[in-house]
N, C-alpha and C. Protein backbone atom coordinates (compact mmCIF):
# COMPACT_ATOMS: atom_id res chain seq x y z
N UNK A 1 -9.97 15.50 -23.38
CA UNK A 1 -9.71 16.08 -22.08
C UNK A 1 -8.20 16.25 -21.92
N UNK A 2 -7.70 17.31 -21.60
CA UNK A 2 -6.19 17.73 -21.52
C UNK A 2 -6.10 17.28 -19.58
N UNK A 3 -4.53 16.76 -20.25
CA UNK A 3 -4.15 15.51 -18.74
C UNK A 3 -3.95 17.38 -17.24
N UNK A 4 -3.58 18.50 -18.39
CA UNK A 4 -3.31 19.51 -17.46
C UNK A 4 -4.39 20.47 -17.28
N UNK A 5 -5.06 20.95 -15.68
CA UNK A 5 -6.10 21.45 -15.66
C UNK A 5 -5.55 22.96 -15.28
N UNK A 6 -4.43 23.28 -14.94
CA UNK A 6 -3.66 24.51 -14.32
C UNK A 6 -4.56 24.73 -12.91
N UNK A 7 -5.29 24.09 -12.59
CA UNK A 7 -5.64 24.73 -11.06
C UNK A 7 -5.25 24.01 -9.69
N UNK A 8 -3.63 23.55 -9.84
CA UNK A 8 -3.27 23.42 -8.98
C UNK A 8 -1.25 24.22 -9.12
N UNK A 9 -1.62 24.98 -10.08
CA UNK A 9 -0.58 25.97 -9.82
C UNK A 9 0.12 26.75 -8.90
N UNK A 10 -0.99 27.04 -8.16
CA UNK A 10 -0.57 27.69 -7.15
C UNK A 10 -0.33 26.95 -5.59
N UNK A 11 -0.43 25.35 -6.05
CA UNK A 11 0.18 24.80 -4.73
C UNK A 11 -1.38 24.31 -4.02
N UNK A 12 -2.32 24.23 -4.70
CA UNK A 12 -3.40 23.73 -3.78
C UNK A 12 -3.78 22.52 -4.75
N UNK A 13 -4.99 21.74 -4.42
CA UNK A 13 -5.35 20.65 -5.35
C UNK A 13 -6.77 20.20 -4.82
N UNK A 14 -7.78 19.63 -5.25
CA UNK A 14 -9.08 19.52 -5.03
C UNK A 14 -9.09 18.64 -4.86
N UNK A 15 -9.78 17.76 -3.44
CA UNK A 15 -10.38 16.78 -2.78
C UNK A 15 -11.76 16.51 -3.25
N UNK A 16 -11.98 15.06 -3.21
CA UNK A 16 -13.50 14.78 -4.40
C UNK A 16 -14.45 15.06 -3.12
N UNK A 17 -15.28 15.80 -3.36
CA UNK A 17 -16.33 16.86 -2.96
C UNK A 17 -15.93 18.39 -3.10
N UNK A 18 -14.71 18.67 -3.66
CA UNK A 18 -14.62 20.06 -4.28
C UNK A 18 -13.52 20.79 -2.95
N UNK A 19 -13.44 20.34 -2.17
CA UNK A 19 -12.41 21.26 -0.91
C UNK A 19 -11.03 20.96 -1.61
N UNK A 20 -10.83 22.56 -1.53
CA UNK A 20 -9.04 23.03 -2.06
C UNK A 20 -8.59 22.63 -0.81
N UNK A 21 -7.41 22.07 -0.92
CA UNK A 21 -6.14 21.78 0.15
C UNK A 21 -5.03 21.63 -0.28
N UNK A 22 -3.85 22.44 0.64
CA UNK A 22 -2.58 22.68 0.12
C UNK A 22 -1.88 21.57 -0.70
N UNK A 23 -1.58 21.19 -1.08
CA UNK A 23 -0.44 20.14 -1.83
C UNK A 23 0.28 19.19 -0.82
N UNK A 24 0.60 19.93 0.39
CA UNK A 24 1.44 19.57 1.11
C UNK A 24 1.02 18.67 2.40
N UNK A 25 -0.88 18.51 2.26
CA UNK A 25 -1.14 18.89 3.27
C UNK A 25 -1.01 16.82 3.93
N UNK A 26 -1.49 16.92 5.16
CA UNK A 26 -1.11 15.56 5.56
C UNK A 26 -1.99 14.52 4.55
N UNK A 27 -3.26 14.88 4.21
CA UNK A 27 -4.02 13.96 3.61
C UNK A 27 -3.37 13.66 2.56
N UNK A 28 -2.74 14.87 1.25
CA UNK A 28 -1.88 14.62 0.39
C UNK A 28 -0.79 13.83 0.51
N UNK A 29 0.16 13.89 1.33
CA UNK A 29 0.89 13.02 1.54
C UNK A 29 0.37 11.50 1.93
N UNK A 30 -0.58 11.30 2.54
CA UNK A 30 -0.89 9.88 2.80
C UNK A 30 -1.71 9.27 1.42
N UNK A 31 -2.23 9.94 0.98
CA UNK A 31 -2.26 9.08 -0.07
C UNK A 31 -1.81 9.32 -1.48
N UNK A 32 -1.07 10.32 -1.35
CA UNK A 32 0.26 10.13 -2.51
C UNK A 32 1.43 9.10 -2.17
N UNK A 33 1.94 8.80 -0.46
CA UNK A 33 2.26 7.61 -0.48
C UNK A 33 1.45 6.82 -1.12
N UNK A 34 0.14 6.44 -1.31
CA UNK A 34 -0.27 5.29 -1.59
C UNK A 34 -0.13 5.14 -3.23
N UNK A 35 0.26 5.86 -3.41
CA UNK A 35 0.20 6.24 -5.42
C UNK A 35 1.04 5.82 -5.41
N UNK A 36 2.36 6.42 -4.61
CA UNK A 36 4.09 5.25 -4.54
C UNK A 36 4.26 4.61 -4.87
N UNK A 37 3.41 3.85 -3.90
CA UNK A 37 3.44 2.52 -3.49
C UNK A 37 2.49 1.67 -4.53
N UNK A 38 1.62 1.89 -5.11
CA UNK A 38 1.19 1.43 -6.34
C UNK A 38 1.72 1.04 -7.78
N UNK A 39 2.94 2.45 -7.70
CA UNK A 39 4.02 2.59 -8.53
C UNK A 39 4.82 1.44 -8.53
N UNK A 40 5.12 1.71 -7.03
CA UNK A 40 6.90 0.05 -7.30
C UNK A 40 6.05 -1.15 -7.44
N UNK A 41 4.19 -1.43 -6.94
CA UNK A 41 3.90 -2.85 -6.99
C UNK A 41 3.87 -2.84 -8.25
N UNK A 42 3.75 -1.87 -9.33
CA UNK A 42 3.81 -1.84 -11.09
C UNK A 42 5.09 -2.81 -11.55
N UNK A 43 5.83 -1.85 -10.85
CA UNK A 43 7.44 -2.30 -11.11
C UNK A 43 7.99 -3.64 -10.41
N UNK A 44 7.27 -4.26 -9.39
CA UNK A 44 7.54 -5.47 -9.03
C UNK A 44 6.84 -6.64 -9.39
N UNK A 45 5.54 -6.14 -9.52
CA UNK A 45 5.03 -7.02 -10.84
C UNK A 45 6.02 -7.73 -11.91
N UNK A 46 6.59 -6.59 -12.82
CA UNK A 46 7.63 -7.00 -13.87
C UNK A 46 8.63 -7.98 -13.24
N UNK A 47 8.78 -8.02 -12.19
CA UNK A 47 10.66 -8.80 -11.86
C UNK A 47 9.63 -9.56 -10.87
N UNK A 48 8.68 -9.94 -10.49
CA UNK A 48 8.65 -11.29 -9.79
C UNK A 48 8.53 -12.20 -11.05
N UNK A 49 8.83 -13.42 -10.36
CA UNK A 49 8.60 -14.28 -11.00
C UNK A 49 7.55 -15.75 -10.92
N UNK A 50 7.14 -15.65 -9.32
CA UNK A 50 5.94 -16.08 -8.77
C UNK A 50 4.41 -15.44 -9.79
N UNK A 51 3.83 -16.42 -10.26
CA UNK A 51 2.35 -16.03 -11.18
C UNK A 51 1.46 -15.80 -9.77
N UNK A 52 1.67 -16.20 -8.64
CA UNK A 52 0.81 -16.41 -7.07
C UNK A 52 1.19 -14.40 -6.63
N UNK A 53 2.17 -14.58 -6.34
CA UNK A 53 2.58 -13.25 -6.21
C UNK A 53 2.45 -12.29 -6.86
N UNK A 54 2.28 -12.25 -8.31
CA UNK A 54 1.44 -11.44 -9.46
C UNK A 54 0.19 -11.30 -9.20
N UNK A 55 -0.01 -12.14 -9.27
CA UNK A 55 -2.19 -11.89 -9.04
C UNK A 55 -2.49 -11.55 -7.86
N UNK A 56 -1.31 -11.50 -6.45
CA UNK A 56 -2.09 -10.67 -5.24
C UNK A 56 -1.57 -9.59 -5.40
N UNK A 57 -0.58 -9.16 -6.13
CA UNK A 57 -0.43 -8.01 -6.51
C UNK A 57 -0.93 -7.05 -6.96
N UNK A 58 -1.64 -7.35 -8.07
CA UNK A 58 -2.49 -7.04 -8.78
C UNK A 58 -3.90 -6.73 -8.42
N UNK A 59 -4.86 -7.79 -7.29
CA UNK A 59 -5.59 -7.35 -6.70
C UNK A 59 -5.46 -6.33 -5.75
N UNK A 60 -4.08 -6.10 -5.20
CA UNK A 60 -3.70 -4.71 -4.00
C UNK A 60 -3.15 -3.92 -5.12
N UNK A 61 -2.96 -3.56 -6.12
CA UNK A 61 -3.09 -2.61 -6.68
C UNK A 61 -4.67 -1.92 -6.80
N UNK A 62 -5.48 -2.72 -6.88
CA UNK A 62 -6.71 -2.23 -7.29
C UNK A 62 -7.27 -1.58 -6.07
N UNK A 63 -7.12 -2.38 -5.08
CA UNK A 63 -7.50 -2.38 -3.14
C UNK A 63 -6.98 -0.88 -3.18
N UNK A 64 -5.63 -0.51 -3.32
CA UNK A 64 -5.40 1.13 -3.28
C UNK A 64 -5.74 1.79 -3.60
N UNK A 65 -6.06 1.92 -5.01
CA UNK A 65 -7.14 2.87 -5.74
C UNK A 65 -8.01 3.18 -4.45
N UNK A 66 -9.46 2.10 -3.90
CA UNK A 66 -10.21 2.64 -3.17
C UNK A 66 -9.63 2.74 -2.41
N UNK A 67 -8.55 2.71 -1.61
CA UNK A 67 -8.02 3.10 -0.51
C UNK A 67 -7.64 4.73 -0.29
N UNK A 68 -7.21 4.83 -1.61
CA UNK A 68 -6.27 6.69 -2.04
C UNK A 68 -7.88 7.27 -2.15
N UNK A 69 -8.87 6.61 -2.99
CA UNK A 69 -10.14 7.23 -2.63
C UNK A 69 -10.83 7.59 -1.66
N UNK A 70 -10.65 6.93 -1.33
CA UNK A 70 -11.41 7.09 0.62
C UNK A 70 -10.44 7.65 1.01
N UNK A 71 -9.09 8.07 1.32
CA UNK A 71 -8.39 9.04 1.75
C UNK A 71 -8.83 10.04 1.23
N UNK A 72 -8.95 10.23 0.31
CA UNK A 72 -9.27 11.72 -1.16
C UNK A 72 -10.75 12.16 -0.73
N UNK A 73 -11.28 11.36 0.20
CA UNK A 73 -13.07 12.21 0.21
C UNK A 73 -13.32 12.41 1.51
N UNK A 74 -13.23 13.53 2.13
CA UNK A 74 -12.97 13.68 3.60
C UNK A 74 -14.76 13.21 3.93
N UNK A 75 -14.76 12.68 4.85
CA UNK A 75 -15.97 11.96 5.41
C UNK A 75 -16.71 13.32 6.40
N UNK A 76 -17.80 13.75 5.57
CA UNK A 76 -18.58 14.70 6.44
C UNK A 76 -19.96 14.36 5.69
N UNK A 77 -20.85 15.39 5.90
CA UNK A 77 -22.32 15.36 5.09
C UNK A 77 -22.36 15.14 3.80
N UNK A 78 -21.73 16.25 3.16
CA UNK A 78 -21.83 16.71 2.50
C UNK A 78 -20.78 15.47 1.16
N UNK A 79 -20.05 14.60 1.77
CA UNK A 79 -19.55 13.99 0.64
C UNK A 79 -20.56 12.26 0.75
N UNK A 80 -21.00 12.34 1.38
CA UNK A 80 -21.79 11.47 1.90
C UNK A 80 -22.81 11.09 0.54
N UNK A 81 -22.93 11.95 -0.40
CA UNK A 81 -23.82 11.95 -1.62
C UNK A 81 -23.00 11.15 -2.80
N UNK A 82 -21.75 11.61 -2.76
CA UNK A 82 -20.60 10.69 -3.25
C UNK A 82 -20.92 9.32 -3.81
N UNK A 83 -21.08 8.85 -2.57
CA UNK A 83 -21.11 7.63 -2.96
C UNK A 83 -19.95 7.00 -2.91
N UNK A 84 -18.46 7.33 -2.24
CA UNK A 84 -17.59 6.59 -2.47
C UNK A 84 -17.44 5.35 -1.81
N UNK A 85 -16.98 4.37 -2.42
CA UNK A 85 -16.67 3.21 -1.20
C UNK A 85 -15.62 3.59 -0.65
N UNK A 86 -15.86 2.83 1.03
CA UNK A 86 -14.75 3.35 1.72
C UNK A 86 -13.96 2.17 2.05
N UNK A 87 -13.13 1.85 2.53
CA UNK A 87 -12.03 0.39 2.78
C UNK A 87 -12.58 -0.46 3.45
N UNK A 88 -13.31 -1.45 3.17
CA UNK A 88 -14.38 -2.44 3.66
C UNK A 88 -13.34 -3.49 4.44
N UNK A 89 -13.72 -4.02 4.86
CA UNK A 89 -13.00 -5.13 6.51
C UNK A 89 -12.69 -6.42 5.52
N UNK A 90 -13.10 -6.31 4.46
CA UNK A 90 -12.84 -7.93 3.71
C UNK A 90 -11.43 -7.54 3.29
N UNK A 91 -10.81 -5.90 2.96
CA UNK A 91 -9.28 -5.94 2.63
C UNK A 91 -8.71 -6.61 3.65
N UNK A 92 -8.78 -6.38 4.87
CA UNK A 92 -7.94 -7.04 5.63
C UNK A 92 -8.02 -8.49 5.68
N UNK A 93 -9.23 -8.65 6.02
CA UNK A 93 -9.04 -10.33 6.04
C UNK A 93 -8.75 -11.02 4.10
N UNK A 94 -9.31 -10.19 3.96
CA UNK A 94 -7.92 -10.62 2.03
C UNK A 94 -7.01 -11.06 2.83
N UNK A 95 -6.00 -9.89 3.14
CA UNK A 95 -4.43 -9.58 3.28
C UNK A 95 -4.00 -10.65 4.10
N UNK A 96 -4.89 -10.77 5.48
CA UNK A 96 -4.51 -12.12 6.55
C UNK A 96 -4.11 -13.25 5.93
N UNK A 97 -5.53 -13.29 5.38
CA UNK A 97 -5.69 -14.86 4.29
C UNK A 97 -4.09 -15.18 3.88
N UNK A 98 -4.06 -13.89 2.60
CA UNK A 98 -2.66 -14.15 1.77
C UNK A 98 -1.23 -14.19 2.85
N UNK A 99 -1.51 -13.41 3.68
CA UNK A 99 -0.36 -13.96 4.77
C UNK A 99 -0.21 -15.63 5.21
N UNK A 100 -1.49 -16.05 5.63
CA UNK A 100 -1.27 -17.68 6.14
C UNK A 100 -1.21 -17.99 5.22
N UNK A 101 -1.67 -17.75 3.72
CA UNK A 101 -1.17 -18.64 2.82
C UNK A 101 0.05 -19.01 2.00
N UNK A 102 0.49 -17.40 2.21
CA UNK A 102 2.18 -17.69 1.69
C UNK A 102 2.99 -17.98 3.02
N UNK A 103 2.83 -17.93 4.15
CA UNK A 103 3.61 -18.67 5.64
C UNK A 103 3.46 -19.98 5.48
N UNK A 104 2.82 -20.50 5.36
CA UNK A 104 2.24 -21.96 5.13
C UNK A 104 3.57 -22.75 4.03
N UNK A 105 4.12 -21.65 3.08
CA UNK A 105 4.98 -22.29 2.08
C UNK A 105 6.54 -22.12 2.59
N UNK A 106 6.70 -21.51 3.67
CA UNK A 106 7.94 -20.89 3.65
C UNK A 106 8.69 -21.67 5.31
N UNK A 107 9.71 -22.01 5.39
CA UNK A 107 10.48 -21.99 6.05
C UNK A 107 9.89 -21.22 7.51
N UNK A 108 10.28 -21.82 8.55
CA UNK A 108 9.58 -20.99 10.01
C UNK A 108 10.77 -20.02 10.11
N UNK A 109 10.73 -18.75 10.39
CA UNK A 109 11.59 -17.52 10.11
C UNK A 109 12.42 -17.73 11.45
N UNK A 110 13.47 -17.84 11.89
CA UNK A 110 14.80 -17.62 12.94
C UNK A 110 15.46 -16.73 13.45
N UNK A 111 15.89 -16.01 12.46
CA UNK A 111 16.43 -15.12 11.94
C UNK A 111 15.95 -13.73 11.09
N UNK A 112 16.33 -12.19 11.61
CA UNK A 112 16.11 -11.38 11.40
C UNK A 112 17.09 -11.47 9.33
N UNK A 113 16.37 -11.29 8.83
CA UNK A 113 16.96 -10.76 7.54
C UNK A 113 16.68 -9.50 6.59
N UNK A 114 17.70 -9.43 6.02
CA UNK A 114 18.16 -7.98 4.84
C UNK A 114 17.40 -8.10 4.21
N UNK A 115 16.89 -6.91 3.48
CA UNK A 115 16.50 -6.97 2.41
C UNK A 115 17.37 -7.48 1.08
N UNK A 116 16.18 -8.17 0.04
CA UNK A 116 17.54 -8.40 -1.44
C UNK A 116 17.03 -9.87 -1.70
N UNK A 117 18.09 -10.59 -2.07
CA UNK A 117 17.55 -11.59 -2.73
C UNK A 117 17.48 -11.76 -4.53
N UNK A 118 16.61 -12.20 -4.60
CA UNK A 118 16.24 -11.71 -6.10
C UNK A 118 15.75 -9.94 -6.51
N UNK A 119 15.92 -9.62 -7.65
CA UNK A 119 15.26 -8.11 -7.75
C UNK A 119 13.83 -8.07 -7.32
N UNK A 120 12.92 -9.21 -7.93
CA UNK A 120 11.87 -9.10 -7.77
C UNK A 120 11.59 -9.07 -6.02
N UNK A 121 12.35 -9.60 -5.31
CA UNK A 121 11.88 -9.88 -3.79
C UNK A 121 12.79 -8.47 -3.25
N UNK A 122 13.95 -7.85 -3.56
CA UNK A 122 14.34 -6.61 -2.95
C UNK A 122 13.02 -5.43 -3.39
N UNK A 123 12.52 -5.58 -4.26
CA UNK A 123 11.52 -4.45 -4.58
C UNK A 123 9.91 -4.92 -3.85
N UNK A 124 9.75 -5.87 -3.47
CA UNK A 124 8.79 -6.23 -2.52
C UNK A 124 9.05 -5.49 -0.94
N UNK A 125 10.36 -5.60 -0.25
CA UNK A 125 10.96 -4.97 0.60
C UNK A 125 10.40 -3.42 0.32
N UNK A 126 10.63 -2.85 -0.80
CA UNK A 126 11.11 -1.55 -1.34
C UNK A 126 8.97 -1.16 -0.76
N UNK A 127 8.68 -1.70 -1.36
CA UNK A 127 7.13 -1.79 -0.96
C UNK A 127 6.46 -2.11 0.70
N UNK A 128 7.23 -3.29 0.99
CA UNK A 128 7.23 -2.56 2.25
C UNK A 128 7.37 -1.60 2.91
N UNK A 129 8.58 -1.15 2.51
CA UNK A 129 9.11 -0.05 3.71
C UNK A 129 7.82 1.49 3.52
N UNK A 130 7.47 1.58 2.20
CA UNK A 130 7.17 2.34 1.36
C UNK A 130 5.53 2.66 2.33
N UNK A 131 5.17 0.99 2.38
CA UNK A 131 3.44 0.58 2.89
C UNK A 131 4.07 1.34 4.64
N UNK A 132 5.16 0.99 5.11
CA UNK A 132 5.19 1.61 6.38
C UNK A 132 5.17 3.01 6.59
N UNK A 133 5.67 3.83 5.45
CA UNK A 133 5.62 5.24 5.49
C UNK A 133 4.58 5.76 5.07
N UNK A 134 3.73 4.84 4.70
CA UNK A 134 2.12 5.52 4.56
C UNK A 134 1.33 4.87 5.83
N UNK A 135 1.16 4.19 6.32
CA UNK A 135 0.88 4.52 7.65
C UNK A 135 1.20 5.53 8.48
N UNK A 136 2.59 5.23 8.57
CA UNK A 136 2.31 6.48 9.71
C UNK A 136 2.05 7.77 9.14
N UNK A 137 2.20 8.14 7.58
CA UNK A 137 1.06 9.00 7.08
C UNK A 137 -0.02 9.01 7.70
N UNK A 138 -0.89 7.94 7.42
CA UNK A 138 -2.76 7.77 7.28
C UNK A 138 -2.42 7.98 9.24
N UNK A 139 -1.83 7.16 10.23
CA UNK A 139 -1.43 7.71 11.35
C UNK A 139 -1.76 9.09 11.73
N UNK A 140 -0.90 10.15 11.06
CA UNK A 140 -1.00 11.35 11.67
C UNK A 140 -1.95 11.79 10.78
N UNK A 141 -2.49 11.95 9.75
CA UNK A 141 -4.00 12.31 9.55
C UNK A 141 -4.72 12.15 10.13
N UNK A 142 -4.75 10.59 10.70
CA UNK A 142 -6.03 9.80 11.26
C UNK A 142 -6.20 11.05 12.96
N UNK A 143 -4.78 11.43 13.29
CA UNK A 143 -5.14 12.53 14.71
C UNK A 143 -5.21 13.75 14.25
N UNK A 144 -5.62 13.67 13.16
CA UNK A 144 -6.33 15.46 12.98
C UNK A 144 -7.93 15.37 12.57
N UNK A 145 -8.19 14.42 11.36
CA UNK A 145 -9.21 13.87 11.02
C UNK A 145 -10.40 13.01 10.86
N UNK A 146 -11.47 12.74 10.73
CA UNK A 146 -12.27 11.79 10.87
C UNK A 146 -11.86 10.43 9.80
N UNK A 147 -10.99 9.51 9.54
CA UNK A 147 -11.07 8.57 8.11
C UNK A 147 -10.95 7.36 9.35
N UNK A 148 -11.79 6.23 8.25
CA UNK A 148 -11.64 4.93 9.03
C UNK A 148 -10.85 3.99 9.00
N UNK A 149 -10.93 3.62 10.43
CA UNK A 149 -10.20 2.35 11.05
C UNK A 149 -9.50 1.88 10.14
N UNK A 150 -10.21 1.02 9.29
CA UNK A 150 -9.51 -0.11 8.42
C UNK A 150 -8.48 0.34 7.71
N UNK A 151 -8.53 1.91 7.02
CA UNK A 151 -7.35 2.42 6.27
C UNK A 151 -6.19 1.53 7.00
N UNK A 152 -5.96 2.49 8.62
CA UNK A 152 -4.60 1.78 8.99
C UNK A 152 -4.32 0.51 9.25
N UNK A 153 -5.21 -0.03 9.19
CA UNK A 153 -5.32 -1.97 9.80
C UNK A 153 -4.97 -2.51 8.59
N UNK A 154 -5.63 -2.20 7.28
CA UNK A 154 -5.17 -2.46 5.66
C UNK A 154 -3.78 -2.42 5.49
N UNK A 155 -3.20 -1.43 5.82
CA UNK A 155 -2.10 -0.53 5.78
C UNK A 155 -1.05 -1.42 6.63
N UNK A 156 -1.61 -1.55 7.45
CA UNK A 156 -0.69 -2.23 8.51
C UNK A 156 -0.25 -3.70 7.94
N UNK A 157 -1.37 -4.42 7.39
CA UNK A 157 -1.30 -5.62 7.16
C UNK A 157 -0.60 -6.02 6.05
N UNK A 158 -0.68 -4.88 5.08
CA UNK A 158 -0.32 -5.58 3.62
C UNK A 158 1.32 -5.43 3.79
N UNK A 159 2.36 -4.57 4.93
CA UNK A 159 3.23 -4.01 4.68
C UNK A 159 3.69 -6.03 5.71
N UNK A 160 2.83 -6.18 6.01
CA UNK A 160 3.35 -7.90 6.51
C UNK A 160 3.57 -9.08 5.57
N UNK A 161 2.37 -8.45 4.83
CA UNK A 161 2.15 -9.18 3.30
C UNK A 161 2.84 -8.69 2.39
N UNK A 162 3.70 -8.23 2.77
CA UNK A 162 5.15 -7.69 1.20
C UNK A 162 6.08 -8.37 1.99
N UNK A 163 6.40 -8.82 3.43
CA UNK A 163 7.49 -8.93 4.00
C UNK A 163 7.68 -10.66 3.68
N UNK A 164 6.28 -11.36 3.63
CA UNK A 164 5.64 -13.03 3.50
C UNK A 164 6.16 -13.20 1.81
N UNK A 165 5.60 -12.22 1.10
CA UNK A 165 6.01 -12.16 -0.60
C UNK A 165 7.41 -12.16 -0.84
N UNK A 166 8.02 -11.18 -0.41
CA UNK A 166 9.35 -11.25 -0.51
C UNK A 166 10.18 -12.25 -0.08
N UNK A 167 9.61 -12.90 0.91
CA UNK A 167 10.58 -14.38 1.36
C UNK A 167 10.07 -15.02 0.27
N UNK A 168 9.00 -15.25 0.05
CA UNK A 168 8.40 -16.50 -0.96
C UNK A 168 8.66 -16.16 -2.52
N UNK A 169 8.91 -15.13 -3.00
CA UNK A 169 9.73 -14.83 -3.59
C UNK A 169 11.09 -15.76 -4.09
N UNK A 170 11.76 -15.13 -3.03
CA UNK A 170 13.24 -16.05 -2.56
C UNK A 170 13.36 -17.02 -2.81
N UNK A 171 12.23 -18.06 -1.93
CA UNK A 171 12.14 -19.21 -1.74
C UNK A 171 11.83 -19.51 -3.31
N UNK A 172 11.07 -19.05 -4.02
CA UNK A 172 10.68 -19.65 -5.10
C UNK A 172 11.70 -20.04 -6.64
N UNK A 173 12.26 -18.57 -6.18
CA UNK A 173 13.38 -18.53 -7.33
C UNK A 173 14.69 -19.45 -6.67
N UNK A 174 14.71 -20.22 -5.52
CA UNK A 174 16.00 -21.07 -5.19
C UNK A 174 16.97 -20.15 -4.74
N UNK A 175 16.85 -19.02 -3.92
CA UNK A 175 17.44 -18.08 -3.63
C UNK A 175 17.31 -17.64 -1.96
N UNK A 176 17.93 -18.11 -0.90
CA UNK A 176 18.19 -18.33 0.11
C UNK A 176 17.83 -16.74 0.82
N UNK A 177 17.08 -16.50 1.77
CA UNK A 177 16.96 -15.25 2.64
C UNK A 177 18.20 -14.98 3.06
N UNK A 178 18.58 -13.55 2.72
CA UNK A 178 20.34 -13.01 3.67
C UNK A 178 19.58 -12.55 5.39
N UNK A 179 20.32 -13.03 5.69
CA UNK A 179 20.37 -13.54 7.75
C UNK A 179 21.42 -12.00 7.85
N UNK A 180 20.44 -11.56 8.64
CA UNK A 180 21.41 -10.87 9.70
C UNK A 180 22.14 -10.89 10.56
N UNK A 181 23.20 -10.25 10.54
CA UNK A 181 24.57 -11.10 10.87
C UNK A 181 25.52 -9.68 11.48
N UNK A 182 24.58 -9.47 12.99
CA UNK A 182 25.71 -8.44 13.49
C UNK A 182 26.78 -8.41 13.96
């Protein structure tokens, strides 16, 4: 199978149930953010140094896949045969979970802080910010389109759960949170 199909040459691209839509269009963007953002958790994988922080990583890498899927299959009748899974309510309470569980290790927060730290914990940040610009992606889709709830509640949560990683991160490698300091 050749990786190039040429039928999105002309600026359109096929949604799984077969609907052409521009390249540009909002759904594309929300979950090509999510491809992003899959990207740097690749790349932050490599530079953490937490094995705890690897393996929830790794499971929200996978969580996106069906997430960019269920963005990718517009919810009507007709995709309904599909069969796709759509973002089930256990991502979130995952994500909660891994929130109280890395808060539980960390210092009670005081202080507003920078991103940085170790590489591995500035590219957790980098993932944050990244998880926030796909919300308000899946956001302004969500007011044109029918997709569910949980996308943005997922969305919402994990970009809390990069902010918990990245301190614990810090904390782990002996590397102090930078305090904001206006």
């Amino acid at each position: 199978m050749k990786i190039y199909t040429k039928t999105g040459d002309k600026g359109e691209t096929g949604l799984f149930g077969g609907e052409r839509v521009p390249k540009n269009s909002l759904r594309l963007n929300a979950y090509g953010t999510l491809d992003e953002l899959n990207a740097f958790i690749g790349l932050a994988i490599t530079e953490v140094k937490s094995n705890e922080i690897r393996d929830v990583l790794i499971d929200l890498q996978n969580k996106l896949f069906v997430v960019g899927s269920d963005l990718a299959t517009p919810e009507n009748e007709k995709n309904i045969k599909l069969n796709i899974t759509r973002t089930p309510n256990s991502f979130i309470t995952d994500a909660e979970k891994s929130i109280d569980e890395f808060e539980l290790k960390l210092d009670k927060l005081k202080n507003f802080i920078l991103p940085g730290g170790t590489k591995g914990a500035a590219l957790l940040h980098v993932c944050r910010t990244i998880s926030r610009r796909a919300e308000r992606e899946i956001v302004a889709l969500k007011n044109t389109v029918t997709i569910g709830d949980n996308i943005v509640i997922f969305i919402n949560r994990i970009s809390d759960l990069f902010f918990v990683l990245s301190r614990f991160e810090n904390k782990y490698s002996n590397i102090p949170d930078t305090k904001w300091n206006p």
